[in-house]
N, C-alpha and C. Protein backbone atom coordinates (compact mmCIF):
# COMPACT_ATOMS: atom_id res chain seq x y z
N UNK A 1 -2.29 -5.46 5.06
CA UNK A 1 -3.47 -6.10 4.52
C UNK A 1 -3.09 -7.51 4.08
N UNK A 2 -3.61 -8.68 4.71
CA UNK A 2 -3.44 -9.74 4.96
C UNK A 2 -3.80 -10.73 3.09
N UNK A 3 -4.78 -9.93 2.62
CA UNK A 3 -4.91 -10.41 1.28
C UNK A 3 -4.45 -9.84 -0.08
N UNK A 4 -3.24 -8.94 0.46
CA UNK A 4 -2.81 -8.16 -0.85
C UNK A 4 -1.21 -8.89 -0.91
N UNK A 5 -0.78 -9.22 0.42
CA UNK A 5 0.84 -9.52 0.58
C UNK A 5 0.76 -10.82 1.00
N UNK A 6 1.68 -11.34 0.05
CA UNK A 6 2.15 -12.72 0.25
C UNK A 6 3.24 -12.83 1.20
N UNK A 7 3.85 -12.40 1.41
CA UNK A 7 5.39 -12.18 1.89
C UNK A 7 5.96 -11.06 2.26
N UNK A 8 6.60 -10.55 3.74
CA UNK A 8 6.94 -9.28 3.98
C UNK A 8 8.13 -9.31 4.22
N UNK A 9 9.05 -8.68 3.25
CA UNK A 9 10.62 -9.09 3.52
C UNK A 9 11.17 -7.74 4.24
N UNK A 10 12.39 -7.41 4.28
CA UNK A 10 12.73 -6.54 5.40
C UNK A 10 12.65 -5.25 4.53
N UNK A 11 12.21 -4.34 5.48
CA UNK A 11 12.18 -2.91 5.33
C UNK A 11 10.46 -2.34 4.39
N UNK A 12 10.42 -2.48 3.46
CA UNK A 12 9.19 -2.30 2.71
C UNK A 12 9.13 -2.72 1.25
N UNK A 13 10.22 -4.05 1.96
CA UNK A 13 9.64 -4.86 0.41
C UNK A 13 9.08 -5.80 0.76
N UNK A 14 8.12 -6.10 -0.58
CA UNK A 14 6.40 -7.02 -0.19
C UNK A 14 6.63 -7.94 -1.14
N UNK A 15 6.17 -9.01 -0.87
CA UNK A 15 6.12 -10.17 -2.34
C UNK A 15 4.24 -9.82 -2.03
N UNK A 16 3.93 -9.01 -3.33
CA UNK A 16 2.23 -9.04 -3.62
C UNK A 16 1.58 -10.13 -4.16
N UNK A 17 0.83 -10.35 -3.42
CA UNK A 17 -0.74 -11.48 -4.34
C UNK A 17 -1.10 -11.21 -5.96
N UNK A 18 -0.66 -12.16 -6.82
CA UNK A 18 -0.79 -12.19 -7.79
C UNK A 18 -2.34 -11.05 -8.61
N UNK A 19 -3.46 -11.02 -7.75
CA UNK A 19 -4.37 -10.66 -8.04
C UNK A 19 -4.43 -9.32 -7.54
N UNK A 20 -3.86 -8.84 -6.53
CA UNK A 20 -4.00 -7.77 -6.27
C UNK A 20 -2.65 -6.92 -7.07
N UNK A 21 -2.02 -7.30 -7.41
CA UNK A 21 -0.64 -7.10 -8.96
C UNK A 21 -2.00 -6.61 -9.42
N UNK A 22 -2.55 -7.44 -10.52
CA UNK A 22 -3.22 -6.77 -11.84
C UNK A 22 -4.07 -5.96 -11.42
N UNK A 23 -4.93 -6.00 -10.21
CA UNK A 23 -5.85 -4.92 -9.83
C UNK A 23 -5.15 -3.15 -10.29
N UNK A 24 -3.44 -3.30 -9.19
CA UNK A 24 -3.10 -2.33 -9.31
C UNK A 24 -2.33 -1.78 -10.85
N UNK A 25 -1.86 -2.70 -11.67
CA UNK A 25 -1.57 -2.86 -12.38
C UNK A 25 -3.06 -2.02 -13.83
N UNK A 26 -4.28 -2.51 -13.15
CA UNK A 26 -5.21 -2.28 -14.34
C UNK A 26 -5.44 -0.90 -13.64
N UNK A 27 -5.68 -0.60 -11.99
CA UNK A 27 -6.45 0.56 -12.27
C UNK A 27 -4.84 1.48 -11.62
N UNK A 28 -4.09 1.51 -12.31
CA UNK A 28 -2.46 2.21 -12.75
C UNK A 28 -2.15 3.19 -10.81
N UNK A 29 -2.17 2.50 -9.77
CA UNK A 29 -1.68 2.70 -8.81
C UNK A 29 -0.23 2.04 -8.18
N UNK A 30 0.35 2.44 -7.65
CA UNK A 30 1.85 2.08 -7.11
C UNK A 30 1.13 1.63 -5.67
N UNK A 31 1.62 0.10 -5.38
CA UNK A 31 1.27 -0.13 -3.73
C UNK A 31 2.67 0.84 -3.23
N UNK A 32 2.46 1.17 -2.00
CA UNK A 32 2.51 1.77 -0.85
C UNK A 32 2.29 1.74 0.79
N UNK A 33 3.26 -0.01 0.95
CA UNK A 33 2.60 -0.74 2.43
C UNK A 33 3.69 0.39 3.48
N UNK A 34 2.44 -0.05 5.00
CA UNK A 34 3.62 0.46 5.96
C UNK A 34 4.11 -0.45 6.67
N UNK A 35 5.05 -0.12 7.23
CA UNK A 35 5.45 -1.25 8.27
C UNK A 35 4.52 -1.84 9.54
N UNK A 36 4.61 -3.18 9.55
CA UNK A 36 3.65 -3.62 10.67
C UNK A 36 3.47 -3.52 11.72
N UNK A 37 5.13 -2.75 12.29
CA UNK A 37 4.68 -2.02 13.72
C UNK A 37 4.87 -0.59 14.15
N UNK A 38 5.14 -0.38 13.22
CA UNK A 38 5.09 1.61 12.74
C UNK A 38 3.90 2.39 12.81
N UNK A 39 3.36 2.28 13.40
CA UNK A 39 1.93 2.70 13.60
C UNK A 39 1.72 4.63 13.35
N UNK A 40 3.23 5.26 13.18
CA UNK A 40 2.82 6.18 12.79
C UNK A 40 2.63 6.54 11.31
N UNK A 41 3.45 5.47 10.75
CA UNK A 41 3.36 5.70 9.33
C UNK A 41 2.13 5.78 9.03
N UNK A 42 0.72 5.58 9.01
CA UNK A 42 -0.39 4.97 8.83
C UNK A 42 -1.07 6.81 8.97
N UNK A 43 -0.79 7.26 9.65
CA UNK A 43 -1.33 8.79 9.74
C UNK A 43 -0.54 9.40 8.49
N UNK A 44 0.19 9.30 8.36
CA UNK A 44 0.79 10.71 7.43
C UNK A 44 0.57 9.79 5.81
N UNK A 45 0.06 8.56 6.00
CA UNK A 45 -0.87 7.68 4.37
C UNK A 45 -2.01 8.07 4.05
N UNK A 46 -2.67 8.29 5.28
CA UNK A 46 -3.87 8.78 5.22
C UNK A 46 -4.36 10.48 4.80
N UNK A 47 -3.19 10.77 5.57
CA UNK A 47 -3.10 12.34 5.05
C UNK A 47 -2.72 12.88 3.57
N UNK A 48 -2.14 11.83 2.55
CA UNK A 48 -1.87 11.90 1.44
C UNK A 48 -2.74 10.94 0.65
N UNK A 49 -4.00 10.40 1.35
CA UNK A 49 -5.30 9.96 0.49
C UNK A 49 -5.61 11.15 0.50
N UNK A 50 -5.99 11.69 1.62
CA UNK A 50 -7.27 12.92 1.94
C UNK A 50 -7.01 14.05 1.04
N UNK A 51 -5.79 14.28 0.84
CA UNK A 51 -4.85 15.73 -0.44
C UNK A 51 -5.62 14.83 -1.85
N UNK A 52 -5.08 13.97 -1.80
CA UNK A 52 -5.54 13.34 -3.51
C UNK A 52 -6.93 13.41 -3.88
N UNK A 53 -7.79 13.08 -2.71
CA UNK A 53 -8.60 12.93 -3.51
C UNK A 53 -9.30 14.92 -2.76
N UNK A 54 -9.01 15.49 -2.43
CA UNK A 54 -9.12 16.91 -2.74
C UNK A 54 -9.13 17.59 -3.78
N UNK A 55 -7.05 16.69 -4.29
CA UNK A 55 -7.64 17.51 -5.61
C UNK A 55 -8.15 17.41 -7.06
N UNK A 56 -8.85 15.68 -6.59
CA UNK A 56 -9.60 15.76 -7.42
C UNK A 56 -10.61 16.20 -7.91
């Protein structure tokens, strides 16, 4: 996501957008990027939205 990351350094560390910091920061979530050409990672993220908010 092009407006959350400032900077993508190697492996899955992110320099984040100052604003999207306090977003996650206020509503108490851990970012969680995937890699940009890992395209499988992106299924098994989604599969651990779909559990969460189940059990909510």
């Amino acid at each position: 996501m092009k407006t959350a990351v400032d900077r993508i350094g190697t492996g899955k560390a992110r320099q984040v957008n100052a604003r999207f910091a306090a977003m996650a920061s206020h509503y108490m979530f851990e970012t969680n990027f995937c890699n940009p050409a890992s395209g499988w990672e992106k299924g098994r993220v989604k599969k651990n939205v779909q559990d969460a908010r189940r059990r909510l």
